[in-house]
Protein backbone atom coordinates (compact mmCIF):
# COMPACT_ATOMS: atom_id res chain seq x y z
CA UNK A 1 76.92 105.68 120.82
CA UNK A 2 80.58 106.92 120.37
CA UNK A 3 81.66 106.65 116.45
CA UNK A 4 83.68 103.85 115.28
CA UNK A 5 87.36 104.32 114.75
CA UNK A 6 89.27 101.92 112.07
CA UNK A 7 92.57 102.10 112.54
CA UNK A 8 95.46 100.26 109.87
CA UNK A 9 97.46 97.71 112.58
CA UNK A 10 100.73 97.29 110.31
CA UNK A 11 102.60 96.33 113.92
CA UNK A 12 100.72 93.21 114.78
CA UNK A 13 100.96 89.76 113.59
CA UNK A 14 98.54 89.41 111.27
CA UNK A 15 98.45 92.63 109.86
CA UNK A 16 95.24 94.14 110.27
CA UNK A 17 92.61 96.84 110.33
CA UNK A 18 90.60 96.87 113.27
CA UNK A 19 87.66 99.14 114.59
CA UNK A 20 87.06 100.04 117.73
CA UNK A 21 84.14 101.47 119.79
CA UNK A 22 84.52 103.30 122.68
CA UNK A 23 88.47 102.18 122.84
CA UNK A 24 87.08 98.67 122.53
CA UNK A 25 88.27 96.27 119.62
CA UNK A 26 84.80 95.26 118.00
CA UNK A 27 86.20 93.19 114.92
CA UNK A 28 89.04 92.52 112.70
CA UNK A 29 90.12 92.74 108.90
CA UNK A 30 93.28 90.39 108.70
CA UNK A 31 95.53 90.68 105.33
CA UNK A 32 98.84 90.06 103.84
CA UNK A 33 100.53 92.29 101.46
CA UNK A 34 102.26 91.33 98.28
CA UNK A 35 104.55 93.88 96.03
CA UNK A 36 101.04 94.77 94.12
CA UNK A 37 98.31 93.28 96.19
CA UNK A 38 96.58 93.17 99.62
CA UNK A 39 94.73 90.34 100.40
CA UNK A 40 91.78 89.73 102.81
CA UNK A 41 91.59 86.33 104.26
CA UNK A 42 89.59 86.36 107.29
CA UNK A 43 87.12 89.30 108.88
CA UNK A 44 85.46 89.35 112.46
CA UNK A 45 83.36 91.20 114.61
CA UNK A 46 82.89 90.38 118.52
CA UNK A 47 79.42 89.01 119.07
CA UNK A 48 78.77 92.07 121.85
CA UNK A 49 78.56 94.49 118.92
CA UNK A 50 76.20 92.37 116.62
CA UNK A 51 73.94 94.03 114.44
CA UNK A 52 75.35 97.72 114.68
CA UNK A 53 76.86 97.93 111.23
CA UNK A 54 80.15 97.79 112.57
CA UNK A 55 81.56 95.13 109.83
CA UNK A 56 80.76 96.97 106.89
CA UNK A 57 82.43 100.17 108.40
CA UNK A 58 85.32 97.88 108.72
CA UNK A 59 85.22 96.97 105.72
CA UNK A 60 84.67 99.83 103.90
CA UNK A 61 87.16 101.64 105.46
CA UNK A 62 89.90 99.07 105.06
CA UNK A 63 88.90 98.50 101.24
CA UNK A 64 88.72 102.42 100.89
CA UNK A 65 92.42 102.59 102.56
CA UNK A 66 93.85 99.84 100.10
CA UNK A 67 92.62 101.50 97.07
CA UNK A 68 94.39 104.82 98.53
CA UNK A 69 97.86 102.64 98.79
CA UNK A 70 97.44 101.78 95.04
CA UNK A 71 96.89 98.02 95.85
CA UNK A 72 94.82 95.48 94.02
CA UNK A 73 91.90 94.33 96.33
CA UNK A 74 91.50 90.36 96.65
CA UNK A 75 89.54 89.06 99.06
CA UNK A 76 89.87 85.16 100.65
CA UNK A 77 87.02 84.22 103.29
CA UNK A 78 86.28 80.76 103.58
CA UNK A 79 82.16 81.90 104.20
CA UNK A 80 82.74 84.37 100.93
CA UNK A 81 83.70 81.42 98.91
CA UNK A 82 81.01 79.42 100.35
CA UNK A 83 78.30 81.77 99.11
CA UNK A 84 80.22 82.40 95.89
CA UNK A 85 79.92 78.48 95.45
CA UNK A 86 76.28 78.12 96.11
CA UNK A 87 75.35 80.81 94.37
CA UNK A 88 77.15 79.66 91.68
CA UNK A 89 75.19 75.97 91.84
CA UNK A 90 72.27 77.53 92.77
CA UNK A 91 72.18 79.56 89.02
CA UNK A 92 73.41 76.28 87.52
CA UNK A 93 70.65 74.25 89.14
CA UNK A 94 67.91 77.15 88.27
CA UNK A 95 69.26 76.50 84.50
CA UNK A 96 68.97 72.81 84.50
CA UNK A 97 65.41 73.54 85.63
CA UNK A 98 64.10 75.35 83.51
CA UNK A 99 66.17 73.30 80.29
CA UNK A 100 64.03 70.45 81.95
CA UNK A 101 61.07 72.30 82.17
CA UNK A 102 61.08 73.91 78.51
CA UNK A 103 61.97 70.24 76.98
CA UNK A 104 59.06 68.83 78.79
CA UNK A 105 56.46 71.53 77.56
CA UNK A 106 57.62 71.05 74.27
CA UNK A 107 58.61 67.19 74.13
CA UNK A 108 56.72 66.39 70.96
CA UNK A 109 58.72 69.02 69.41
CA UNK A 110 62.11 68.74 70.38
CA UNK A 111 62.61 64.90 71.77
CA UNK A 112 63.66 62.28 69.12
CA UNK A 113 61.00 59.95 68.76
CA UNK A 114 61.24 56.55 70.61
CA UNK A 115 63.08 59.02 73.43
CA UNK A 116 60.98 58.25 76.62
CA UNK A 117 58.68 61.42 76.61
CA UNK A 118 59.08 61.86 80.50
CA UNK A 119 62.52 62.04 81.34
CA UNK A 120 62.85 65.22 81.59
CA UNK A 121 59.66 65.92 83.30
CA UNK A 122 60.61 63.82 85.35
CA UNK A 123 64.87 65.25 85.92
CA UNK A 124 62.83 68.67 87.25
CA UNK A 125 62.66 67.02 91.01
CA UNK A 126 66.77 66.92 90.73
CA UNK A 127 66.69 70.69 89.60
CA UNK A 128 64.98 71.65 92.78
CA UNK A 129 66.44 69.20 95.08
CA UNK A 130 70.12 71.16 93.73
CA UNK A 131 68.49 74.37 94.29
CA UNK A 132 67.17 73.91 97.96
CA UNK A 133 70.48 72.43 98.60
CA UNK A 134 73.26 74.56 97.28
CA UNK A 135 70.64 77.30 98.51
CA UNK A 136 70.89 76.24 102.05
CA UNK A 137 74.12 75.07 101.77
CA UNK A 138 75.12 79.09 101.31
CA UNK A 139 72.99 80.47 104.10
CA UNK A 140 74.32 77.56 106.20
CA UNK A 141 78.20 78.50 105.09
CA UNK A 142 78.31 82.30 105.10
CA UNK A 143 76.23 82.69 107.92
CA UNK A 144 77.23 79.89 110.65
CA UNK A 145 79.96 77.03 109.56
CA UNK A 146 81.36 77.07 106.18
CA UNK A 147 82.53 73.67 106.52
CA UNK A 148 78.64 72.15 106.83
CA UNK A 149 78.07 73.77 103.91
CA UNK A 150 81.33 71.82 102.16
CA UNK A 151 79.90 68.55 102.78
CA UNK A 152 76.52 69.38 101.20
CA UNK A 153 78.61 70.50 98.11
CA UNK A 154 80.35 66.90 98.31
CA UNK A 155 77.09 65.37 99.16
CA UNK A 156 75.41 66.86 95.62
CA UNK A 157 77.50 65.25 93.26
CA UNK A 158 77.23 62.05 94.53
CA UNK A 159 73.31 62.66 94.89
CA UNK A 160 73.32 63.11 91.00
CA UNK A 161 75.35 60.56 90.48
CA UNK A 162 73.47 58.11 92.41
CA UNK A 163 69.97 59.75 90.74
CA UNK A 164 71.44 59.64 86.79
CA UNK A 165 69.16 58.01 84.56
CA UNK A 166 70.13 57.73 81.02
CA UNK A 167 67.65 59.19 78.80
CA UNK A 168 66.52 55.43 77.42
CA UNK A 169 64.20 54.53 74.13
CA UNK A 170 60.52 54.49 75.66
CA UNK A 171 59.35 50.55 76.93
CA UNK A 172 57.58 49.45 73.51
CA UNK A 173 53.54 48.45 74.27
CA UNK A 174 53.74 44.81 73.34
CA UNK A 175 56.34 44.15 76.36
């Protein structure tokens, strides 16, 4: 296989690095410049040269070049923010579960007496159920359609919201 070339397109509309294989254009690095920044918004590679490594190249090159110019890096990909997101709620989920988890192994200790002693066993299923969705909701985003993964993010909050239970006084015996 002929080497990669990346080459800085200043002349086309958007500006853009591209890299090429064989004189072919294999993908795309589109960005706009500002007085101290250059940013990234969208990055492609043709589907005929999958898998060869040729979007890092790209990347790396065209990150390499900015840094050379003396501009600030920012980067703005809608399946970048996706993941960013998810991973994000993922880590926030993870947290909730094990908060859940430790208050549960130690209820006698640290719930308030007359607290119902199995709410927060029993808030662990809505830990994992945010997990496995903001989870999937990233693979789904950064790897195939960022916008399916958008309306699992919307979807979530509503989910908890629909799933809240207040943590109650525990039902007395004699009722």
């Amino acid at each position: 296989m002929v080497e990669p070339t990346v080459t800085n397109a200043t002349d086309r509309k958007p500006k853009r690095y591209e890299i090429s294989v064989d004189g072919v254009q294999a993908g795309l690095a589109a960005y706009v410049d500002t007085a101290t920044q250059r940013i990234f918004y969208h990055t492609e590679t043709s589907d005929d040269f999958a898998g060869q490594g040729l979007a890092s190249k790209l990347v790396a090159a065209a990150l390499a070049d900015t840094r050379a110019s003396g501009k600030r890096i920012v980067a703005i990909d809608a399946r970048t923010a996706v993941a960013l997101y998810a991973g994000i709620a993922t880590a926030m989920c993870a947290s909730w579960l094990l908060l859940y988890d430790q208050v549960h192994r130690r209820r006698g200790q640290l719930v308030t007496a007359g607290i119902d002693q199995q709410a927060f066993g029993a808030n662990r299923i809505r830990a994992v159920a945010g997990i496995a969705a903001y989870s999937t909701a990233g693979v789904i985003g950064a790897l195939w359609l960022p916008a399916t993964a958008l309306v699992i993010f919307v979807a979530m909050p509503v989910f908890y919201a629909l799933t809240t239970e207040r943590i109650r006084p525990a039902a007395s015996k004699g009722r």
